[in-house]
Each structure stands twice: as C-alpha cells, then as structure tokens.
PDB file of N, CA and C in Angstrom:
ATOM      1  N   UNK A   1       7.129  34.065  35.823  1.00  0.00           N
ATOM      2  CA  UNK A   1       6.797  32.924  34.997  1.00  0.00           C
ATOM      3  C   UNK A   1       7.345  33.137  33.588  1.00  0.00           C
ATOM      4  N   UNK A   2       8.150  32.130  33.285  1.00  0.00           N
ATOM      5  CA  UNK A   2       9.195  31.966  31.622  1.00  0.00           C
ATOM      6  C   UNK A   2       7.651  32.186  31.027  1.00  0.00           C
ATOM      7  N   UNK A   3       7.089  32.945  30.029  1.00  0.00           N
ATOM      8  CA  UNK A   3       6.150  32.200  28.853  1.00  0.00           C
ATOM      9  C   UNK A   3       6.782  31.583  28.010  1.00  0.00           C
ATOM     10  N   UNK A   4       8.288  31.898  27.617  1.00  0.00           N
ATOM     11  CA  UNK A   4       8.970  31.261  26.578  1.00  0.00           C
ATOM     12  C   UNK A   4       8.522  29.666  26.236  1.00  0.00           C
ATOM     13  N   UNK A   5       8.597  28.679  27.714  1.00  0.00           N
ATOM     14  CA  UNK A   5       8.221  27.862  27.910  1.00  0.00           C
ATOM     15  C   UNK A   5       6.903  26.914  27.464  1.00  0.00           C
ATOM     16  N   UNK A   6       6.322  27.938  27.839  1.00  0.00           N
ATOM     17  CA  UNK A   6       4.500  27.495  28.018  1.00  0.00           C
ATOM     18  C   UNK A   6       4.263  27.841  26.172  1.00  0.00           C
ATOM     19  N   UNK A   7       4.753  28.553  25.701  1.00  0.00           N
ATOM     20  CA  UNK A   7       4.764  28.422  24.054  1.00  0.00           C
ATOM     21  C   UNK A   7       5.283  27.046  23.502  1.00  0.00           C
ATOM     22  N   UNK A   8       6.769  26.907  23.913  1.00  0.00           N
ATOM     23  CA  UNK A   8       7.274  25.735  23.093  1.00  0.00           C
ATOM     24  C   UNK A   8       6.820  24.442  23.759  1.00  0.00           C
ATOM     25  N   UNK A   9       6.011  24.103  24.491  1.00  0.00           N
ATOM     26  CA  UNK A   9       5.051  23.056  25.006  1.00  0.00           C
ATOM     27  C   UNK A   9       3.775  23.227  24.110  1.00  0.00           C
ATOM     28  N   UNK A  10       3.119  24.342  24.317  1.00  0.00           N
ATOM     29  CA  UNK A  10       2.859  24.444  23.524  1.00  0.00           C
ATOM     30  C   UNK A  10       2.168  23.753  21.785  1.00  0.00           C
ATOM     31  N   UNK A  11       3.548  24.103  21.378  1.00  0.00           N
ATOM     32  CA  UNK A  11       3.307  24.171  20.230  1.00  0.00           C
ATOM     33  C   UNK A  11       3.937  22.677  19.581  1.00  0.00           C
ATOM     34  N   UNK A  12       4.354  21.907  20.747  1.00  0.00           N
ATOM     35  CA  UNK A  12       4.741  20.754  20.428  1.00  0.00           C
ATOM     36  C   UNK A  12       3.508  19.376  19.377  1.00  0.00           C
ATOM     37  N   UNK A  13       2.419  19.514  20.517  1.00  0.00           N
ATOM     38  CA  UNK A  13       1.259  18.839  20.124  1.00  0.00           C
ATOM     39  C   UNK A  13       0.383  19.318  18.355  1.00  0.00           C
ATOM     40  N   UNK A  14       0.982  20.789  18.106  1.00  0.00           N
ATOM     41  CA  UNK A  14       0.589  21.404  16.870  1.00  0.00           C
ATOM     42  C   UNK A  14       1.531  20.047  15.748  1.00  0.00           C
ATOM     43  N   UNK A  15       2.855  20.241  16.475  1.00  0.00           N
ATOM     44  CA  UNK A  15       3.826  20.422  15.188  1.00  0.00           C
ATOM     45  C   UNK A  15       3.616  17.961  14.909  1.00  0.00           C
ATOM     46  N   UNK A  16       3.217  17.817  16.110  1.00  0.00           N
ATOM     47  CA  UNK A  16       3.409  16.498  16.119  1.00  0.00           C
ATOM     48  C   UNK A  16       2.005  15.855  15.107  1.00  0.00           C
ATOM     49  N   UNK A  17       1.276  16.683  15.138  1.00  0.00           N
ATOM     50  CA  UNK A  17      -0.141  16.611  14.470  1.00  0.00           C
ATOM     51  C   UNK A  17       0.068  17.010  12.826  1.00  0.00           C
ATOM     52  N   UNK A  18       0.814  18.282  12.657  1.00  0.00           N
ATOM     53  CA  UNK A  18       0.990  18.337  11.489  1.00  0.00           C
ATOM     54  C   UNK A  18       1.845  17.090  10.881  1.00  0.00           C
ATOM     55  N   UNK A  19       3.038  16.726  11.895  1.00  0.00           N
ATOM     56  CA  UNK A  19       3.973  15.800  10.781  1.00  0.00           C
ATOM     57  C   UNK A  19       3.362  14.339  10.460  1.00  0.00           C
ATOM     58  N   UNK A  20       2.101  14.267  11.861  1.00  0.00           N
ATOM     59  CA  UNK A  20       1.719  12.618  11.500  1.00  0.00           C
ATOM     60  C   UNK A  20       0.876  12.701  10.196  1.00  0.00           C
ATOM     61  N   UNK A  21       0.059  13.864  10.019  1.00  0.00           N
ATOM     62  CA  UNK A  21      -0.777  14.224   8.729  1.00  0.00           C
ATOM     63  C   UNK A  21      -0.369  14.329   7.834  1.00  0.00           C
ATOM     64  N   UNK A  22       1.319  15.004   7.802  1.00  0.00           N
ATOM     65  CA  UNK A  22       1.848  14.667   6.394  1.00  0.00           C
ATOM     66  C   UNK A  22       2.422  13.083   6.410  1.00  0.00           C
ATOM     67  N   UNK A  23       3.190  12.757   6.923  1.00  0.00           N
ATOM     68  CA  UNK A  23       3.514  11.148   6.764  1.00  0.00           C
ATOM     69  C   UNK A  23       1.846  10.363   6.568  1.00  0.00           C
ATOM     70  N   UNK A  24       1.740  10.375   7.233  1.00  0.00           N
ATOM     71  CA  UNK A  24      -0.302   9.912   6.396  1.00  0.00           C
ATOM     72  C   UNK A  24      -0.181  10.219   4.945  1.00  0.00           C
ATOM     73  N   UNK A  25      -0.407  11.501   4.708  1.00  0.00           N
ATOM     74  CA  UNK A  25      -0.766  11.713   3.248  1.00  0.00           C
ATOM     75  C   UNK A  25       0.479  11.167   1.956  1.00  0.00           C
ATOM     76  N   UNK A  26       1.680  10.687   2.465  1.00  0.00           N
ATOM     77  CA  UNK A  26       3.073  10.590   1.995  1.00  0.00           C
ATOM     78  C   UNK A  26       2.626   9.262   1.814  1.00  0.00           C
ATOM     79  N   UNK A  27       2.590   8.818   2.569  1.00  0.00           N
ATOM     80  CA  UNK A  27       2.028   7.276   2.640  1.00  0.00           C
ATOM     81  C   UNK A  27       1.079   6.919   1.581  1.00  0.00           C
ATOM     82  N   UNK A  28      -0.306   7.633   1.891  1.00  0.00           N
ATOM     83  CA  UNK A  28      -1.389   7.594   0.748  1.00  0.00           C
ATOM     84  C   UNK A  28      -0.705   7.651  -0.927  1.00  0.00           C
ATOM     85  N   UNK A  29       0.252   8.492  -1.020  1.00  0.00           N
ATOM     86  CA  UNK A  29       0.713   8.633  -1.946  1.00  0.00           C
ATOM     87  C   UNK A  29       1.390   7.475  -2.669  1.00  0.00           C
ATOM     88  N   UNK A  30       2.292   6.887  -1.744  1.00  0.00           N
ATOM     89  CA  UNK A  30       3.086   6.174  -2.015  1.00  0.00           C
ATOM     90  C   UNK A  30       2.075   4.689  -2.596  1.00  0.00           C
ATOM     91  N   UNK A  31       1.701   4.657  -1.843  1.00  0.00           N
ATOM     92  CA  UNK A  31       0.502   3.773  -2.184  1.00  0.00           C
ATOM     93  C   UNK A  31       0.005   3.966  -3.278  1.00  0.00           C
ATOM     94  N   UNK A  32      -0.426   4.964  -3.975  1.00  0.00           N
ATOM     95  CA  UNK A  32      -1.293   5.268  -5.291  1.00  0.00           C
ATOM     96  C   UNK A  32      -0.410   5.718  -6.616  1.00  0.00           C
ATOM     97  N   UNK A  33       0.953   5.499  -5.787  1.00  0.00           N
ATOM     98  CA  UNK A  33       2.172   5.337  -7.306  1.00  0.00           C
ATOM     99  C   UNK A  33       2.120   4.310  -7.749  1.00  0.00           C
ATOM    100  N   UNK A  34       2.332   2.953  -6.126  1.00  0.00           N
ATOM    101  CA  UNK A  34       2.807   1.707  -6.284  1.00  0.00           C
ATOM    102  C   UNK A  34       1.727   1.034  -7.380  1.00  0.00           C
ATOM    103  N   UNK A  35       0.500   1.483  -6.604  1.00  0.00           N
ATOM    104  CA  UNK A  35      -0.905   0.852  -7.249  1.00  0.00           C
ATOM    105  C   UNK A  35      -0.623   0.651  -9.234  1.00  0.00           C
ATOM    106  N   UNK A  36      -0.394   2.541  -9.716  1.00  0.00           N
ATOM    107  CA  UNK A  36      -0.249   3.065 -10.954  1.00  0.00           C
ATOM    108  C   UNK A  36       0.648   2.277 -11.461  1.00  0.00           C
ATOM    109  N   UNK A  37       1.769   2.121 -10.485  1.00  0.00           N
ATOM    110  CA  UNK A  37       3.110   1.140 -11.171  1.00  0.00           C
ATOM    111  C   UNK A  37       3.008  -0.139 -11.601  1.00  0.00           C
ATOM    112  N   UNK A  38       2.028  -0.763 -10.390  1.00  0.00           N
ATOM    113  CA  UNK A  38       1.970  -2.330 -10.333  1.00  0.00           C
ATOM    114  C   UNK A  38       0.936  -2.761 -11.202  1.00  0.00           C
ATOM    115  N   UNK A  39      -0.284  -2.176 -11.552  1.00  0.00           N
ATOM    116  CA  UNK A  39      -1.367  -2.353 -12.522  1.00  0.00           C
ATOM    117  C   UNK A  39      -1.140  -1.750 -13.913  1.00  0.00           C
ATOM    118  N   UNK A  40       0.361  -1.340 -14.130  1.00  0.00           N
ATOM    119  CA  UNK A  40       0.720  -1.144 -15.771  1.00  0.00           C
ATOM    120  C   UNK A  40       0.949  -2.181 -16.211  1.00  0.00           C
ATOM    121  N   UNK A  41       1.678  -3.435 -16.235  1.00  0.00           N
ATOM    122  CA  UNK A  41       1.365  -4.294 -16.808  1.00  0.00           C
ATOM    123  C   UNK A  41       0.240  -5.494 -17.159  1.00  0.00           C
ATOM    124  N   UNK A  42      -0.513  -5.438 -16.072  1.00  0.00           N
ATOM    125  CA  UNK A  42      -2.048  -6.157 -16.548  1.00  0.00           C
ATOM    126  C   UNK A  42      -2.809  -5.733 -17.602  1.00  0.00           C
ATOM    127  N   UNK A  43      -3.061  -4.077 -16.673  1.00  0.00           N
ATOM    128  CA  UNK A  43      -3.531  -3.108 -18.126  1.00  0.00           C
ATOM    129  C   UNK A  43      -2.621  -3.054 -19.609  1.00  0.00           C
ATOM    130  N   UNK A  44      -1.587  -2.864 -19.814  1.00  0.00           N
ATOM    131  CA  UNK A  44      -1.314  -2.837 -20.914  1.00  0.00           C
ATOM    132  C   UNK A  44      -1.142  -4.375 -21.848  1.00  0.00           C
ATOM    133  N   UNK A  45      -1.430  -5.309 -20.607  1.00  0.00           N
ATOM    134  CA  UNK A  45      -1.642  -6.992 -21.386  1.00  0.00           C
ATOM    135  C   UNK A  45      -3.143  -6.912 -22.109  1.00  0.00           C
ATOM    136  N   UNK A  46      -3.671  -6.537 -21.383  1.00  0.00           N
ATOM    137  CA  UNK A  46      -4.679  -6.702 -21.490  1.00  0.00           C
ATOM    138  C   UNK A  46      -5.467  -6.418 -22.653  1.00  0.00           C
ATOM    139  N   UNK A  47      -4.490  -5.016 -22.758  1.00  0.00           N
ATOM    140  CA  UNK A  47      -4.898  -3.962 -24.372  1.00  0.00           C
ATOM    141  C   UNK A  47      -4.663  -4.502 -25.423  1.00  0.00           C
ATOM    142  N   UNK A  48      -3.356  -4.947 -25.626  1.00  0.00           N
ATOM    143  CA  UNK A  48      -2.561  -5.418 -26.830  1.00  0.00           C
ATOM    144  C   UNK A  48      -3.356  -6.300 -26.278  1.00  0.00           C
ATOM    145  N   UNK A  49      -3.097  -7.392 -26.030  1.00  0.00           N
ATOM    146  CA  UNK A  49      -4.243  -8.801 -26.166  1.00  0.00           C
ATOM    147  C   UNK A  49      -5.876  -8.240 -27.072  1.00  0.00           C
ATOM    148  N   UNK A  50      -6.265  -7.443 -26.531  1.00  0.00           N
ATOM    149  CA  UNK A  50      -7.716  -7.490 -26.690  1.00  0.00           C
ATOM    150  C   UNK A  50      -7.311  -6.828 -28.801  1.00  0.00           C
ATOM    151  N   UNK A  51      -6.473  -5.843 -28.683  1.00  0.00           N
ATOM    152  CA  UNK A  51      -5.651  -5.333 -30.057  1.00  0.00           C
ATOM    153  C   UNK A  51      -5.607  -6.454 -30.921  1.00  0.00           C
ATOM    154  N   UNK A  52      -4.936  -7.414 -30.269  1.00  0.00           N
ATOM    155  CA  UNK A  52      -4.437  -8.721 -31.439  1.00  0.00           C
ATOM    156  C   UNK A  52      -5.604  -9.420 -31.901  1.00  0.00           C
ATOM    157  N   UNK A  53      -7.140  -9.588 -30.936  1.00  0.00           N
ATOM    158  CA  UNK A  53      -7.983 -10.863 -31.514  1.00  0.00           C
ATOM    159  C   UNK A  53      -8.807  -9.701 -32.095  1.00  0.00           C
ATOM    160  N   UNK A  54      -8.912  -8.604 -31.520  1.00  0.00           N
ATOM    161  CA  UNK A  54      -9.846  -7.722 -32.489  1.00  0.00           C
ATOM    162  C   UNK A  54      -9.827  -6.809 -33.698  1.00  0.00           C
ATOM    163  N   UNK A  55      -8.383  -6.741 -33.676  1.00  0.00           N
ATOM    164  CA  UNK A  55      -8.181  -5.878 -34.796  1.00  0.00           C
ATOM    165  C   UNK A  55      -8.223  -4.327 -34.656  1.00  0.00           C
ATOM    166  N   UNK A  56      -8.457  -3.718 -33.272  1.00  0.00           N
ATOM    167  CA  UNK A  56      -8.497  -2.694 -33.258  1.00  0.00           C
ATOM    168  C   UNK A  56      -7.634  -2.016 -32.822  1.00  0.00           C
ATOM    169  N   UNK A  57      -6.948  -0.686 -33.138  1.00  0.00           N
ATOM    170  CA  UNK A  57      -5.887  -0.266 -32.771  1.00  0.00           C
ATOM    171  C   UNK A  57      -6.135   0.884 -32.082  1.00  0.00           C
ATOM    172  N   UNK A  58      -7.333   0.937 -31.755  1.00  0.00           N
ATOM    173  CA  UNK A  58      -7.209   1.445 -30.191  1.00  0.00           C
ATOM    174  C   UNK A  58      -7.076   1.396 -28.897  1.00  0.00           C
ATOM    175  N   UNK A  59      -7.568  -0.013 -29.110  1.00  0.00           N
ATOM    176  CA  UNK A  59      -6.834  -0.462 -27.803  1.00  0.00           C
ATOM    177  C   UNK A  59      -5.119   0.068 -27.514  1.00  0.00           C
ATOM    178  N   UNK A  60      -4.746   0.508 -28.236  1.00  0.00           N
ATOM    179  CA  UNK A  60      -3.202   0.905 -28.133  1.00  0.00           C
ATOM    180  C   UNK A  60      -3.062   2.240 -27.256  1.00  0.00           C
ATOM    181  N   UNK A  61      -4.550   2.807 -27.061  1.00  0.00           N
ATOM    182  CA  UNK A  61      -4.549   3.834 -26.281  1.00  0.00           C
ATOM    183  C   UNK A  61      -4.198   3.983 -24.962  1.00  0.00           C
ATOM    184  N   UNK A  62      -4.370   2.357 -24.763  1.00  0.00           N
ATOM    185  CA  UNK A  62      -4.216   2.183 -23.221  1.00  0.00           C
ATOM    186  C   UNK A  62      -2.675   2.478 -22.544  1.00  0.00           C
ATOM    187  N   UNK A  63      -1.722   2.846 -23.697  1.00  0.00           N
ATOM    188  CA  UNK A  63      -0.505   3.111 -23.057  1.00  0.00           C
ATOM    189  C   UNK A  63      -0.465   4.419 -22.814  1.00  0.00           C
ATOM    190  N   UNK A  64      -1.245   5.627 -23.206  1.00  0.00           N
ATOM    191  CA  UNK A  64      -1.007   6.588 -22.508  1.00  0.00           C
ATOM    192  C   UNK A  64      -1.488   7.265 -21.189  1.00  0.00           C
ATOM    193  N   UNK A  65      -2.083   6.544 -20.350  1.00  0.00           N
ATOM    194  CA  UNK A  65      -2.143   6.764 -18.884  1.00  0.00           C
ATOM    195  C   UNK A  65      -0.657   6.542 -18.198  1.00  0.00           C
ATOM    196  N   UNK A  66       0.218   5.528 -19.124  1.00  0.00           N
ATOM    197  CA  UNK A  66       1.550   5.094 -18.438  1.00  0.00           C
ATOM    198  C   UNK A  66       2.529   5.873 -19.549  1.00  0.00           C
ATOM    199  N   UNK A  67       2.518   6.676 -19.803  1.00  0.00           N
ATOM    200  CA  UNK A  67       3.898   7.179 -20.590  1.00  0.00           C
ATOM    201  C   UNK A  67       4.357   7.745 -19.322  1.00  0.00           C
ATOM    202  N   UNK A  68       4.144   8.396 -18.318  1.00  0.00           N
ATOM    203  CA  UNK A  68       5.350   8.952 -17.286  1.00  0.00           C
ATOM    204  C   UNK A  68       6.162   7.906 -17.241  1.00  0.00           C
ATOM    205  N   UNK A  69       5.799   6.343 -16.759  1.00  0.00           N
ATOM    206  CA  UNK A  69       6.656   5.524 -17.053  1.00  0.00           C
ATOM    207  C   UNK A  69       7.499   4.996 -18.006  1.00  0.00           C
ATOM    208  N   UNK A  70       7.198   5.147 -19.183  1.00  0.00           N
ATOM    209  CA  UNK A  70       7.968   4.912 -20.428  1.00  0.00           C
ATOM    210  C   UNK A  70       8.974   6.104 -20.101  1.00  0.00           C
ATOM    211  N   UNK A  71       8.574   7.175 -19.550  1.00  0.00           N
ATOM    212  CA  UNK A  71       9.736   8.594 -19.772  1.00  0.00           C
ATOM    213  C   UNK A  71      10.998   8.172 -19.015  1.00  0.00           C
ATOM    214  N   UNK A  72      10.893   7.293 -17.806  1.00  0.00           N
ATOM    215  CA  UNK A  72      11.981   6.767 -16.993  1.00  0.00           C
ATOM    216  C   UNK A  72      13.265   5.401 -17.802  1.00  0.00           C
ATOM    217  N   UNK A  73      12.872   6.035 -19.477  1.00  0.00           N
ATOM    218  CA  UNK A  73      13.644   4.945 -20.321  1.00  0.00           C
ATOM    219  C   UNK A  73      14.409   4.455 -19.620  1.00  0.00           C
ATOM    220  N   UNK A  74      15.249   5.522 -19.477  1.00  0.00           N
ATOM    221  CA  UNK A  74      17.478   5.516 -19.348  1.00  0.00           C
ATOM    222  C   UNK A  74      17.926   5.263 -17.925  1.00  0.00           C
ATOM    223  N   UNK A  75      16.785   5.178 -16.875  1.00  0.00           N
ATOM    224  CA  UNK A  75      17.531   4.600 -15.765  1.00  0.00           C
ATOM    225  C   UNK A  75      16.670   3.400 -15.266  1.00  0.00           C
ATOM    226  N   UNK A  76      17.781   3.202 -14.244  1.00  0.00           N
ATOM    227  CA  UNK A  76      17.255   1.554 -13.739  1.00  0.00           C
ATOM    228  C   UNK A  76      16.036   1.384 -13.657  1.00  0.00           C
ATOM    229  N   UNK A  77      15.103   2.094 -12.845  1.00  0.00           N
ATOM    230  CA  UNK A  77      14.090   1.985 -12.667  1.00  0.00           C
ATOM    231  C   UNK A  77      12.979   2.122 -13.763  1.00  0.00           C
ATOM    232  N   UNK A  78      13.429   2.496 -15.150  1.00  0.00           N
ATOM    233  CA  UNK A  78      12.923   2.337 -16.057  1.00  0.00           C
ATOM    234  C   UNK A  78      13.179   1.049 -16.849  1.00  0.00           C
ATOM    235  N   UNK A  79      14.342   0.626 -17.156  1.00  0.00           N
ATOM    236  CA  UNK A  79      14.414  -1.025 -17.130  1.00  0.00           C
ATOM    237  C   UNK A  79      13.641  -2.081 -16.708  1.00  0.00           C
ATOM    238  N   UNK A  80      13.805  -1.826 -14.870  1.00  0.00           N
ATOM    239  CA  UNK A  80      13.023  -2.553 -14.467  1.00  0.00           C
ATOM    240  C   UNK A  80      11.176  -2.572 -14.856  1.00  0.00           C
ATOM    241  N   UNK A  81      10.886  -1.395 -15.077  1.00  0.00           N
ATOM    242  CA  UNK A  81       9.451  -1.148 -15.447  1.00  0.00           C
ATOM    243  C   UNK A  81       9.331  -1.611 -17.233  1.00  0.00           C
ATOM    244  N   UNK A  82      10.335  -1.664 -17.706  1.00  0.00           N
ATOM    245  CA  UNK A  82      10.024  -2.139 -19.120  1.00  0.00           C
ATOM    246  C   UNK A  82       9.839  -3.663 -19.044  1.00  0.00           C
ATOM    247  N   UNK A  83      10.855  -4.230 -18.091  1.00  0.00           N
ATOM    248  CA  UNK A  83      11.159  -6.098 -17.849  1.00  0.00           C
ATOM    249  C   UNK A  83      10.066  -6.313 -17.757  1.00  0.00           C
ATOM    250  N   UNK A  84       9.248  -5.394 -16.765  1.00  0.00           N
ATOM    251  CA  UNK A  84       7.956  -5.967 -16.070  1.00  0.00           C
ATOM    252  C   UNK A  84       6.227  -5.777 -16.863  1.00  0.00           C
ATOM    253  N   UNK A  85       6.308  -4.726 -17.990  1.00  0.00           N
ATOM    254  CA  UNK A  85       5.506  -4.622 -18.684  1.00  0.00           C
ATOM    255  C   UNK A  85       5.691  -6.026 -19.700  1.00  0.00           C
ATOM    256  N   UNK A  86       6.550  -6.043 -20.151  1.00  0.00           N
ATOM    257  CA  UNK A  86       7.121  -7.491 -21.291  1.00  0.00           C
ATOM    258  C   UNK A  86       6.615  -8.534 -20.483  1.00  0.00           C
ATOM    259  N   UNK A  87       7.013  -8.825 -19.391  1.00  0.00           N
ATOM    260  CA  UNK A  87       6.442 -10.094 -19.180  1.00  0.00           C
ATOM    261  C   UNK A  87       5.276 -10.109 -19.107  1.00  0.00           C
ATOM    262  N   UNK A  88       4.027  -9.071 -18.418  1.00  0.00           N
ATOM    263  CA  UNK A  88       3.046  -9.146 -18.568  1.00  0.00           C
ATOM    264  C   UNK A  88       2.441  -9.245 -19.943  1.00  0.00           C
ATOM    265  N   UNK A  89       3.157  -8.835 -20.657  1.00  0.00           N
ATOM    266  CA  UNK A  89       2.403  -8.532 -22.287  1.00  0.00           C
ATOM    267  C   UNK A  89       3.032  -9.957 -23.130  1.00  0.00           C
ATOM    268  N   UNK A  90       4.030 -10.432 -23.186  1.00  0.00           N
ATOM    269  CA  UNK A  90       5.318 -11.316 -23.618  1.00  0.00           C
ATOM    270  C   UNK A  90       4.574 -12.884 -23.034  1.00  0.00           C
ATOM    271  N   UNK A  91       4.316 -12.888 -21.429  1.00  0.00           N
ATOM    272  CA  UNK A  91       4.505 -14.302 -21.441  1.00  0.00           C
ATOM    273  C   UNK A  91       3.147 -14.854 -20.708  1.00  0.00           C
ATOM    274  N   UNK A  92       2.775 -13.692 -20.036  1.00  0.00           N
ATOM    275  CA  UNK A  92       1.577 -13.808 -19.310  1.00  0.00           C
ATOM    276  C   UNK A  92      -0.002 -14.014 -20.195  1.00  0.00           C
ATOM    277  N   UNK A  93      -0.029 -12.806 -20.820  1.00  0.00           N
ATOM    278  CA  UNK A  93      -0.750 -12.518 -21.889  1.00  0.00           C
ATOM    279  C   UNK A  93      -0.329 -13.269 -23.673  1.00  0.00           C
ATOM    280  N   UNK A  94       0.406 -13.722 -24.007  1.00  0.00           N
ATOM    281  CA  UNK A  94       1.287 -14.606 -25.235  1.00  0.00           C
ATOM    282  C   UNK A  94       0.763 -13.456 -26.667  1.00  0.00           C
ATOM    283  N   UNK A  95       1.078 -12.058 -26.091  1.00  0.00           N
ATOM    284  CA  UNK A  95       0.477 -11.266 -27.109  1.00  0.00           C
ATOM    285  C   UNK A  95       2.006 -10.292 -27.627  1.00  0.00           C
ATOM    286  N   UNK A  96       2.044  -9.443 -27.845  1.00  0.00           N
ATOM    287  CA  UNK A  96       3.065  -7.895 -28.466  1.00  0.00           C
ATOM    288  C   UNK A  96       2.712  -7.126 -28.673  1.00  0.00           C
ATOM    289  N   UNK A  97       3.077  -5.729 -28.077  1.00  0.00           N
ATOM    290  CA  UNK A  97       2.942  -4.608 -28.338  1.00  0.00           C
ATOM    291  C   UNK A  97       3.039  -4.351 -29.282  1.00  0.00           C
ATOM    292  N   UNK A  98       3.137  -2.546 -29.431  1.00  0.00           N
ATOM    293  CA  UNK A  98       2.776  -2.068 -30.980  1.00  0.00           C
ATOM    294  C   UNK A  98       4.536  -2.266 -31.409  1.00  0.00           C
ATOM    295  N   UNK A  99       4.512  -2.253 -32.850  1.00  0.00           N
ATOM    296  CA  UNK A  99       5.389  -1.678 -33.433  1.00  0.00           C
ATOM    297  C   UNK A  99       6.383  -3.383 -33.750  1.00  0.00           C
TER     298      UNK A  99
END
C-alpha cells in the first residue's frame, strides 16, 4: 500500500479549508476598506458643514481617520478619492474645507 497517496488525499480537504478561510477573511477585508473609502466623504461633509455654522475648528479633526487616503495624493486612485471627497463636501453638503 502507496501511503504517499493516502497523505496527499489527505491533506487535500486541510488545504481547501484553509484557502476558503483566507478568501473569507480577504473578502471581509475588502469590504471594510470599501466601507472606510466610501463613508469618507459623508463624514468629512459632514464636519466642515457642522465647522462652517458653528464656528468650531474641530470639527476639522474629522480628517484624520482618512489621511491614509489623502497619502494616495499622486496617483489615480488618489484623484479619484479627492473628486469624490469635493463633491461630497463642494456640492452635496454647499460647504469647504479647511484652508
């Protein structure tokens, strides 16, 4: 009797269990970027808005949960994440950031 065999059978059901658990958790992930990505511009409307009628400039704090995103200045995908903060803050909200 091969054991060679009866191992790599085996160990098939291991390896198929580990990869669905990581694609699961890859997934989860992906999900809780998109979430971070897609709720930066409400949140940061929201701040500057609440900044402009109140006078307070802390609300300005609310941009540092999202500076990883500001760090993606210089490529596309930082563009696109700037277009999309502006409009939320620009046309949605009829408010402006700092500066």
């Amino acid at each position: 009797m091969n054991t060679d065999n009866i191992h790599a059978l085996g160990e098939q059901p291991h390896k198929k269990a580990w990869l669905a658990l990581l694609c699961h958790w890859l997934l989860i992930l992906c999900v809780v970027v998109a979430v971070y990505a897609i709720s930066s511009g409400p949140v940061m409307g929201i701040g500057f808005w609440l900044r402009e009628t109140t006078g307070h400039n802390e609300f300005y704090a609310v941009m540092l949960p999202y500076y990883p995103l500001f760090a993606l200045k210089l490529t596309p995908l930082g563009f696109a994440f700037e277009w999309y903060v502006e409009w939320w803050v620009c046309d949605v909200f009829q408010t402006v950031g700092p500066g």
